[in-house]
Protein backbone atom coordinates (compact mmCIF):
# COMPACT_ATOMS: atom_id res chain seq x y z
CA UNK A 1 -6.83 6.60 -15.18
CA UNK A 2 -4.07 4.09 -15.24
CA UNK A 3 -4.14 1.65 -12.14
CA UNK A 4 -0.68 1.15 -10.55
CA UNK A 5 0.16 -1.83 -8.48
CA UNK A 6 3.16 -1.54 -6.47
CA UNK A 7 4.84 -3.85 -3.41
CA UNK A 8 5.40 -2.21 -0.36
CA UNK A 9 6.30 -2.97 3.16
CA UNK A 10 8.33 -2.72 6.22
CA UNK A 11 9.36 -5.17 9.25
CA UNK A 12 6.05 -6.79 9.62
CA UNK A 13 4.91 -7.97 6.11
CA UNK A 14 4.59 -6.41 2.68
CA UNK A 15 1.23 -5.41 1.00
CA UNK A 16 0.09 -3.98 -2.42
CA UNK A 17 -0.20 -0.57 -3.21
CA UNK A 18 -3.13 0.48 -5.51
CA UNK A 19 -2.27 4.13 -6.90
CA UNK A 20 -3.88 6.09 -9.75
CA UNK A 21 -3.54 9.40 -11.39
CA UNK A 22 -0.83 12.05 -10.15
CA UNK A 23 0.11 9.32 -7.33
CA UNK A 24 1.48 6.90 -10.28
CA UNK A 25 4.11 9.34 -10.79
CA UNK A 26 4.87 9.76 -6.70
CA UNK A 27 5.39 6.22 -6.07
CA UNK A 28 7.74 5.69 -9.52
CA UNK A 29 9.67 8.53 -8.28
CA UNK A 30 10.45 6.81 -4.81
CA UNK A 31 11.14 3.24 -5.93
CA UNK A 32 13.65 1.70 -3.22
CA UNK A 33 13.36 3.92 -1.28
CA UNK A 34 11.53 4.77 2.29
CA UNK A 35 7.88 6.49 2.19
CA UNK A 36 5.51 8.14 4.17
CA UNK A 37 1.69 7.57 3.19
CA UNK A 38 -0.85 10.04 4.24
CA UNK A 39 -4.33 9.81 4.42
CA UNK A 40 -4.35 5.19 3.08
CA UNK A 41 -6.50 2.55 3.64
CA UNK A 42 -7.13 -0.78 3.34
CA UNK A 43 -9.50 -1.83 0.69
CA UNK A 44 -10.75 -5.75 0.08
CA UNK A 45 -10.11 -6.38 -4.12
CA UNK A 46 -11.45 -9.79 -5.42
CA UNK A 47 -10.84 -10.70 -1.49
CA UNK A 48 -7.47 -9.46 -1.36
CA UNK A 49 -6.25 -6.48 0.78
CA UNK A 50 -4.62 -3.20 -0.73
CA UNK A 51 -3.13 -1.06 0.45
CA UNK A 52 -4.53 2.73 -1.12
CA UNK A 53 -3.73 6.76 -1.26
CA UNK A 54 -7.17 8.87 -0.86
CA UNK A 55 -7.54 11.73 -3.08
CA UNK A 56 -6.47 13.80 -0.83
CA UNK A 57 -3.66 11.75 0.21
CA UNK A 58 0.01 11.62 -0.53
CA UNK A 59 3.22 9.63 -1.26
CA UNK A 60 6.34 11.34 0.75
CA UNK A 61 9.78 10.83 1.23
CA UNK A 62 10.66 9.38 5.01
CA UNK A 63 13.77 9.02 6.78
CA UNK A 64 15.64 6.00 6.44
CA UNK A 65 14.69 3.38 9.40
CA UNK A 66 17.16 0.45 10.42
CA UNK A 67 14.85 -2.93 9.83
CA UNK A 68 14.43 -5.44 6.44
CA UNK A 69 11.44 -6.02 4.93
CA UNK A 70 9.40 -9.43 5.72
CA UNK A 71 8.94 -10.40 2.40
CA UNK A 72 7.94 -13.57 3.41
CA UNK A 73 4.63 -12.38 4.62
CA UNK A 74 2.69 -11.07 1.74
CA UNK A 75 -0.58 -10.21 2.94
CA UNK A 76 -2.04 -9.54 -0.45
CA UNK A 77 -1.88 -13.22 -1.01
CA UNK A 78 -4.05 -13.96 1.95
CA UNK A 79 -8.04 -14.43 1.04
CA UNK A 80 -10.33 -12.26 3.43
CA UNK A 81 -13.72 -12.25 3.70
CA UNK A 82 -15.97 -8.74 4.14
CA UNK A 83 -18.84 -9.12 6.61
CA UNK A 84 -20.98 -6.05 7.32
CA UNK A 85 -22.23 -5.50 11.01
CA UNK A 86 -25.20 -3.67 11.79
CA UNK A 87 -24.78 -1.86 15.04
């Protein structure tokens, strides 16, 4: 399946959205507009966070909410390092 990578954010910083399949066509559908995502996580790509819709997850329309987006914080662009803890 294609692999779409879309910018999304709210007051705090923006991040990368990784969607695939039937979710492709969700996010298109909603550009500029306000989302809800259910069931996403953050995944670590060549050290880079995104931002990602489970299978079972889904792209919604939200209400409108009164803030601007902090592009100026792009955390995609920030390098992170996985380390695995053994409890």
């Amino acid at each position: 399946p294609w692999i779409l990578e879309t910018m999304v954010g709210d007051e705090t910083a923006v991040i990368v959205l990784k969607t695939t399949g039937r979710m492709n066509k969700r996010i298109r559908s909603f550009e500029g507009k306000m989302i809800k995502l259910k069931n996403a996580k953050i995944e670590l790509y060549k050290n880079s966070m995104r931002l990602m819709v489970n299978s079972e997850g889904d792209i919604e329309p939200s209400q409108a909410a009164e803030f601007i987006v902090k592009q100026d914080n792009n955390v995609s662009l920030l390098e992170w390092e996985r380390v695995d803890v053994v409890i």
